[in-house]
C-alpha atoms as a PDB file:
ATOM      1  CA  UNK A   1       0.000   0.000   0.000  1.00  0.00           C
ATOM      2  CA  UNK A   2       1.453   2.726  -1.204  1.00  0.00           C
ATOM      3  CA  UNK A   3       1.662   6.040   1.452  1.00  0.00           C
ATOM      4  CA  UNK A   4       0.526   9.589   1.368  1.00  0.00           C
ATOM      5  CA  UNK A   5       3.794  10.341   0.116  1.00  0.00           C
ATOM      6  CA  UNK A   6       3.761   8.531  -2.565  1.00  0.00           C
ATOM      7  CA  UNK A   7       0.480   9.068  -3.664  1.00  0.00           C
ATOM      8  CA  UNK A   8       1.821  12.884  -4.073  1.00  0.00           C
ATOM      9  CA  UNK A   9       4.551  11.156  -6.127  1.00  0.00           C
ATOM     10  CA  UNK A  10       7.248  12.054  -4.256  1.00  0.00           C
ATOM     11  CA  UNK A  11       9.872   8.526  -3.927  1.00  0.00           C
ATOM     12  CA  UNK A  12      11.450   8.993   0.239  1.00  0.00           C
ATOM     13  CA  UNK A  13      13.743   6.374  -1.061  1.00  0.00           C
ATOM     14  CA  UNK A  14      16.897   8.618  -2.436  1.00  0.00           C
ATOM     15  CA  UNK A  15      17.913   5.935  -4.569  1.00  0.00           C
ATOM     16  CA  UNK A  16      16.759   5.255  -8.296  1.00  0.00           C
ATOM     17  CA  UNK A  17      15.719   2.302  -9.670  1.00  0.00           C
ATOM     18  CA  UNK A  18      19.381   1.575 -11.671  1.00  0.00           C
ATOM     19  CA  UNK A  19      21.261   1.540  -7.789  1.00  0.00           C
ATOM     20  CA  UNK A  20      19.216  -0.738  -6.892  1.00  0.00           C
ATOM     21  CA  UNK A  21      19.703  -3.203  -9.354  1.00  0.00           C
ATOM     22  CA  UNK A  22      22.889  -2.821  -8.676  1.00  0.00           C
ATOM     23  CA  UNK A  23      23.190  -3.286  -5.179  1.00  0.00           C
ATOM     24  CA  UNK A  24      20.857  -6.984  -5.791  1.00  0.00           C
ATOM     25  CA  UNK A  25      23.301  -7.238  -8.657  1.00  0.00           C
ATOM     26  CA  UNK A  26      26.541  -6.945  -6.282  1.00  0.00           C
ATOM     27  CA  UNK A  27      24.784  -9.211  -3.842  1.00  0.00           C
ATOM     28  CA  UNK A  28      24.041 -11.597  -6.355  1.00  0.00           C
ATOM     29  CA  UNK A  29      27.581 -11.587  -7.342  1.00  0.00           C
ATOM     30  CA  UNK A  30      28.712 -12.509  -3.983  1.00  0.00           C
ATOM     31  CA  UNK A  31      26.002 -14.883  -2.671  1.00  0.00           C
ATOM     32  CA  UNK A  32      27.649 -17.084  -5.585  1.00  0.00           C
ATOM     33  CA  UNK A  33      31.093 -16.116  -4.920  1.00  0.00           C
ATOM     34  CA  UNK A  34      30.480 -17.640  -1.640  1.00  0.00           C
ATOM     35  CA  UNK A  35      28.442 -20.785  -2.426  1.00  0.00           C
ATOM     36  CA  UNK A  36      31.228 -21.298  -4.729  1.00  0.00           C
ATOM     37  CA  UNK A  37      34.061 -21.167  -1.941  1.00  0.00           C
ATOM     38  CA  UNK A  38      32.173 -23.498   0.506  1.00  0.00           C
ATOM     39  CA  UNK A  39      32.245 -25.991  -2.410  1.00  0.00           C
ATOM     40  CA  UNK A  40      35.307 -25.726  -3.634  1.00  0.00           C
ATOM     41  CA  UNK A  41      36.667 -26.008   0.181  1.00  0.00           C
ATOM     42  CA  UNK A  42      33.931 -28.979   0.978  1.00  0.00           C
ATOM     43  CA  UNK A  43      35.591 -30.746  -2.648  1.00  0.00           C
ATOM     44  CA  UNK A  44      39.357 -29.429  -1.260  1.00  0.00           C
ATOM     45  CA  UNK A  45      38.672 -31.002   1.994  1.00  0.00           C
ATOM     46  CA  UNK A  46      37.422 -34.394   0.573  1.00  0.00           C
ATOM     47  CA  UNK A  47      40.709 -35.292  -1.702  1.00  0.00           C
ATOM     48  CA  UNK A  48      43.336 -33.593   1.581  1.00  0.00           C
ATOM     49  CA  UNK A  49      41.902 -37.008   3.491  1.00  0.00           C
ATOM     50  CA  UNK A  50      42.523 -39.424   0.217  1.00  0.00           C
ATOM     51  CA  UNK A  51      45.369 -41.252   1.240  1.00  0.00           C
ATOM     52  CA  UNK A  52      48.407 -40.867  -1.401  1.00  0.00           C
ATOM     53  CA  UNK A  53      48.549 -44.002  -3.870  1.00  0.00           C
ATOM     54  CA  UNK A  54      51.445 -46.319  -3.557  1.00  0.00           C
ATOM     55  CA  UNK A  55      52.578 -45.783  -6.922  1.00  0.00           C
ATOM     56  CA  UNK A  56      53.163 -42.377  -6.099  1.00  0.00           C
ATOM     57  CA  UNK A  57      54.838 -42.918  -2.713  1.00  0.00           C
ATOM     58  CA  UNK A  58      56.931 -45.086  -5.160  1.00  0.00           C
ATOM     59  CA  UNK A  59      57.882 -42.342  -7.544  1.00  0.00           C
ATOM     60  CA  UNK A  60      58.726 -39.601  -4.626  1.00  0.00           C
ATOM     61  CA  UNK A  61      61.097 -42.341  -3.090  1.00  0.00           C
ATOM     62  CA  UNK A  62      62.769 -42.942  -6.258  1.00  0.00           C
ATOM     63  CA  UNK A  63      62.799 -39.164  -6.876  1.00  0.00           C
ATOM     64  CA  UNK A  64      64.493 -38.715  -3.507  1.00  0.00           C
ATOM     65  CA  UNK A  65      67.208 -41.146  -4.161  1.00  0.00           C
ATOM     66  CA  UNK A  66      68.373 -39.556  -7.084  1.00  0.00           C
ATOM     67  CA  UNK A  67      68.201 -36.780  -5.780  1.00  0.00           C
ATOM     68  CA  UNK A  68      70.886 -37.866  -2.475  1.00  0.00           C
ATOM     69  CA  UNK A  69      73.281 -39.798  -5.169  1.00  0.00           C
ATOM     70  CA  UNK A  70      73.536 -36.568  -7.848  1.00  0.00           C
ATOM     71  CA  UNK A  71      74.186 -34.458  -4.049  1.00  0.00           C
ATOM     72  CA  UNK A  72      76.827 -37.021  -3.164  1.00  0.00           C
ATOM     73  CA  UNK A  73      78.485 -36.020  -6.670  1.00  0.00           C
END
């Protein structure tokens, strides 16, 4: 319901119509910006508790070995 205000078409609300869609724009923007974080941490999280594969332990022990016989050099 619109008040006597208004009715006398006077707006009390100093901004227009293009700051507002700009402010639900920028909100917008960063209601996804953080609904994008918490999943990206929440997927982050999930493969930081994987345990590493043996083949990989593998390689970095192999890696490390070379690496102590081209320093004894």
């Amino acid at each position: 319901m619109a008040t006597a205000t208004q009715r006398r078409g006077r707006d009390t609300n100093p901004l227009t119509k293009e700051q507002k869609t700009d402010r639900e724009d920028s909100r917008a923007i960063r209601a996804r910006q953080r609904a994008i974080g918490r999943e990206l941490r929440r997927l982050y999280d999930i493969v930081a508790k994987e345990p590493v594969p043996d083949d990989f332990l593998e390689l970095l022990r192999k890696i490390d070995e070379s690496g102590e016989v081209k320093a004894a050099k």
